[in-house]
Protein backbone atom coordinates (compact mmCIF):
# COMPACT_ATOMS: atom_id res chain seq x y z
CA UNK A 1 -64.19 10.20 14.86
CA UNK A 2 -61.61 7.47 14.04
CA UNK A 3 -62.01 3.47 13.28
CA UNK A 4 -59.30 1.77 13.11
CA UNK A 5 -60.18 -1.41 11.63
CA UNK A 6 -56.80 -4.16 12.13
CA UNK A 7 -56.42 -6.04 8.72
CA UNK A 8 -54.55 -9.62 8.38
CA UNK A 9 -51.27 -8.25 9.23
CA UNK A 10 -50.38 -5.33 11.70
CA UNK A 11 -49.11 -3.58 8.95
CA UNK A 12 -52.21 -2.40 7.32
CA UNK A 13 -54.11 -0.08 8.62
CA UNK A 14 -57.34 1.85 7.75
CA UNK A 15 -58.91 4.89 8.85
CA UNK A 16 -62.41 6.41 7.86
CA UNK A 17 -62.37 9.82 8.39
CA UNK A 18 -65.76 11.31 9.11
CA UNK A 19 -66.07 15.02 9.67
CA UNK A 20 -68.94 17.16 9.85
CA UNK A 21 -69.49 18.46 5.97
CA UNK A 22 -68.75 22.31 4.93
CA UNK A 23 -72.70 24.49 4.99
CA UNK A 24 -72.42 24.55 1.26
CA UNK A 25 -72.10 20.65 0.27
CA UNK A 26 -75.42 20.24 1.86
CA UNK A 27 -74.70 16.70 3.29
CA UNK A 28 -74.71 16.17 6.76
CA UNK A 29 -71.43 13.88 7.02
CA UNK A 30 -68.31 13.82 4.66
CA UNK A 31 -66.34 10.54 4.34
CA UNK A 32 -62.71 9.78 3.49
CA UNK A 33 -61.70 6.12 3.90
CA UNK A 34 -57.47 6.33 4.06
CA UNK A 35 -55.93 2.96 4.10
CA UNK A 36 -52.10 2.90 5.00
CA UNK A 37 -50.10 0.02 4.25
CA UNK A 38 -46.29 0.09 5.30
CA UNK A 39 -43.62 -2.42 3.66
CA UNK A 40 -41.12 -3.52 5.15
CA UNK A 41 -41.10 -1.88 8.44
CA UNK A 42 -44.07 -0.82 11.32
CA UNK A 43 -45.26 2.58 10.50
CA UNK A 44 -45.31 4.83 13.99
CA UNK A 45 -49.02 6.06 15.49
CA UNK A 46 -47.51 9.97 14.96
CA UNK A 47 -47.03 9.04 11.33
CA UNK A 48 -50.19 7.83 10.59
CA UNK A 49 -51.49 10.39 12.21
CA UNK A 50 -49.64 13.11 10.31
CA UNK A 51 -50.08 11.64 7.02
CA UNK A 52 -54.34 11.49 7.89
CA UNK A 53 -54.29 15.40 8.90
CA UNK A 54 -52.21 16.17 5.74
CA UNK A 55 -55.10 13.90 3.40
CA UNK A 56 -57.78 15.56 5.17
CA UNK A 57 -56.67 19.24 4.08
CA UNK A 58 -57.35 17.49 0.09
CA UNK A 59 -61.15 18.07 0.98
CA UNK A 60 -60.50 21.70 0.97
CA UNK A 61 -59.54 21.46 -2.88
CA UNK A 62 -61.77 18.86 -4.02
CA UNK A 63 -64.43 17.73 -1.35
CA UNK A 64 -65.94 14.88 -3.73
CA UNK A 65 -62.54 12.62 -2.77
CA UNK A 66 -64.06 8.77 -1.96
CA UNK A 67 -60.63 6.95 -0.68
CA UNK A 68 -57.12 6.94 -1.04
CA UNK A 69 -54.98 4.59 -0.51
CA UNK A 70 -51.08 5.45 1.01
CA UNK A 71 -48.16 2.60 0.82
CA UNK A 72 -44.72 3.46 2.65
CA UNK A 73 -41.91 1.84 1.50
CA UNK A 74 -38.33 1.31 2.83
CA UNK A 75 -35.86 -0.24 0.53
CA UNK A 76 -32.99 -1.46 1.06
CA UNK A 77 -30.44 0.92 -0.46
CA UNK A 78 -27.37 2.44 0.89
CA UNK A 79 -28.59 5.93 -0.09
CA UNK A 80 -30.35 8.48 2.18
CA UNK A 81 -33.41 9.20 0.36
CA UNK A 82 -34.70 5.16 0.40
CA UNK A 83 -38.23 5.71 1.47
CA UNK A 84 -41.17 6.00 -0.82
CA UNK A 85 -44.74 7.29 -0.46
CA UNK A 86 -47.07 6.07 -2.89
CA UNK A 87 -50.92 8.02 -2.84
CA UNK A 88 -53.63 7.11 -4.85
CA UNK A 89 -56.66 8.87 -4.34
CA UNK A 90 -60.30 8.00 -5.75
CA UNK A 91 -62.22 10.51 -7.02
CA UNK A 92 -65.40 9.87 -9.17
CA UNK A 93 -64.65 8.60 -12.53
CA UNK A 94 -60.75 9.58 -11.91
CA UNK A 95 -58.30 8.18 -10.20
CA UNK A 96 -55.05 10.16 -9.22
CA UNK A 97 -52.23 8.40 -8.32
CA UNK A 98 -48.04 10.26 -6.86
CA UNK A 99 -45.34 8.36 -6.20
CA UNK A 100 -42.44 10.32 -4.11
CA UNK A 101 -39.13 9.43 -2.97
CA UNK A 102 -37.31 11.59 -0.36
CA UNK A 103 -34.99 11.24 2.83
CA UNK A 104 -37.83 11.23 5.49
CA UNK A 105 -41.74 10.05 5.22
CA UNK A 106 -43.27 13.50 6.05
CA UNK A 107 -41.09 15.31 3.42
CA UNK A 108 -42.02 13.07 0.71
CA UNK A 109 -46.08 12.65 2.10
CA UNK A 110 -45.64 16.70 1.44
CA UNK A 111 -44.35 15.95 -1.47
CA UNK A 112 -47.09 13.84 -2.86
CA UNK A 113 -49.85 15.73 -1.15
CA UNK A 114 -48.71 19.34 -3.02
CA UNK A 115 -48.84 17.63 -6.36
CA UNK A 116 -52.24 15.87 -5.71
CA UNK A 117 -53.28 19.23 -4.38
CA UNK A 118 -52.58 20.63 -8.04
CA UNK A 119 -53.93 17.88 -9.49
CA UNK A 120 -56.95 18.44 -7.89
CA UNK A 121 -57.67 21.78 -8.27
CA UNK A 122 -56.61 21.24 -12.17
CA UNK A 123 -59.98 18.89 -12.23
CA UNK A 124 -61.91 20.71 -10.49
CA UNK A 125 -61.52 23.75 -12.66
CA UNK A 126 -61.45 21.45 -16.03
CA UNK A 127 -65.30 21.81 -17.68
CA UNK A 128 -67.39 18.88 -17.10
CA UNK A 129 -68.27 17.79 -21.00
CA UNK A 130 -71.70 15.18 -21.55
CA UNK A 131 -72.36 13.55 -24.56
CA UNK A 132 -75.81 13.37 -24.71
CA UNK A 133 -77.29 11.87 -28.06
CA UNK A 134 -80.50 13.03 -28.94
CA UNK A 135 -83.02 10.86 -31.24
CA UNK A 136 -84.99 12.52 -33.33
């Protein structure tokens, strides 16, 4: 199930991604908010949509993902590889953040989603230390 939920400007646009939870998180209903803000141009419906399916397959590596936030940026450069994906992803008590420039949107959102995919794994696997002081 989608919302899309129009901002100030037609350029912003955010998604809350609710799918049903895997058996062994326990909850009934997982949920990703994914805003997408585009600069300097209109993103297309088919981009959106591929850059949501490629942030949903993050749950698979780290399901405790709250939002993320995804700015696409042209610039104005005579070079081919002038558009930017930005991802920043909120996790509890972390917050990850990729920035990739590359010729086309969907190379460089695979771009940023294979190092957040390392990223995430690399917490998930890091031990979980408490400091816990104990009066006596």
């Amino acid at each position: 199930m989608l919302q899309l939920i129009q901002g100030a400007t037609s350029r912003r646009r955010s998604f809350a991604i609710v799918q049903p939870c895997r058996p062994l998180c326990g909850e009934k209903i997982c949920l990703m908010k994914v805003n997408t803000q585009s600069v300097n141009f209109n993103a297309d419906v088919k981009l959106i949509d591929f850059i949501e399916k490629r942030l949903d397959k993050l749950d698979l590596f780290y399901d405790k993902i709250i939002s993320s936030d995804v700015y696409l940026k042209l610039e104005n450069t005579s070079s081919k590889e002038n558009k930017t994906v930005e991802i920043k992803i909120l996790v509890p008590k972390d917050k990850f953040v990729v920035k990739k420039q590359c010729k086309t949107f969907e190379e460089a959102v695979d771009s940023a989603c294979s190092s957040l995919e390392r990223k995430l794994v690399k917490k998930k696997k890091k031990p979980r230390v408490y400091s816990s002081i104990k009066f006596l």
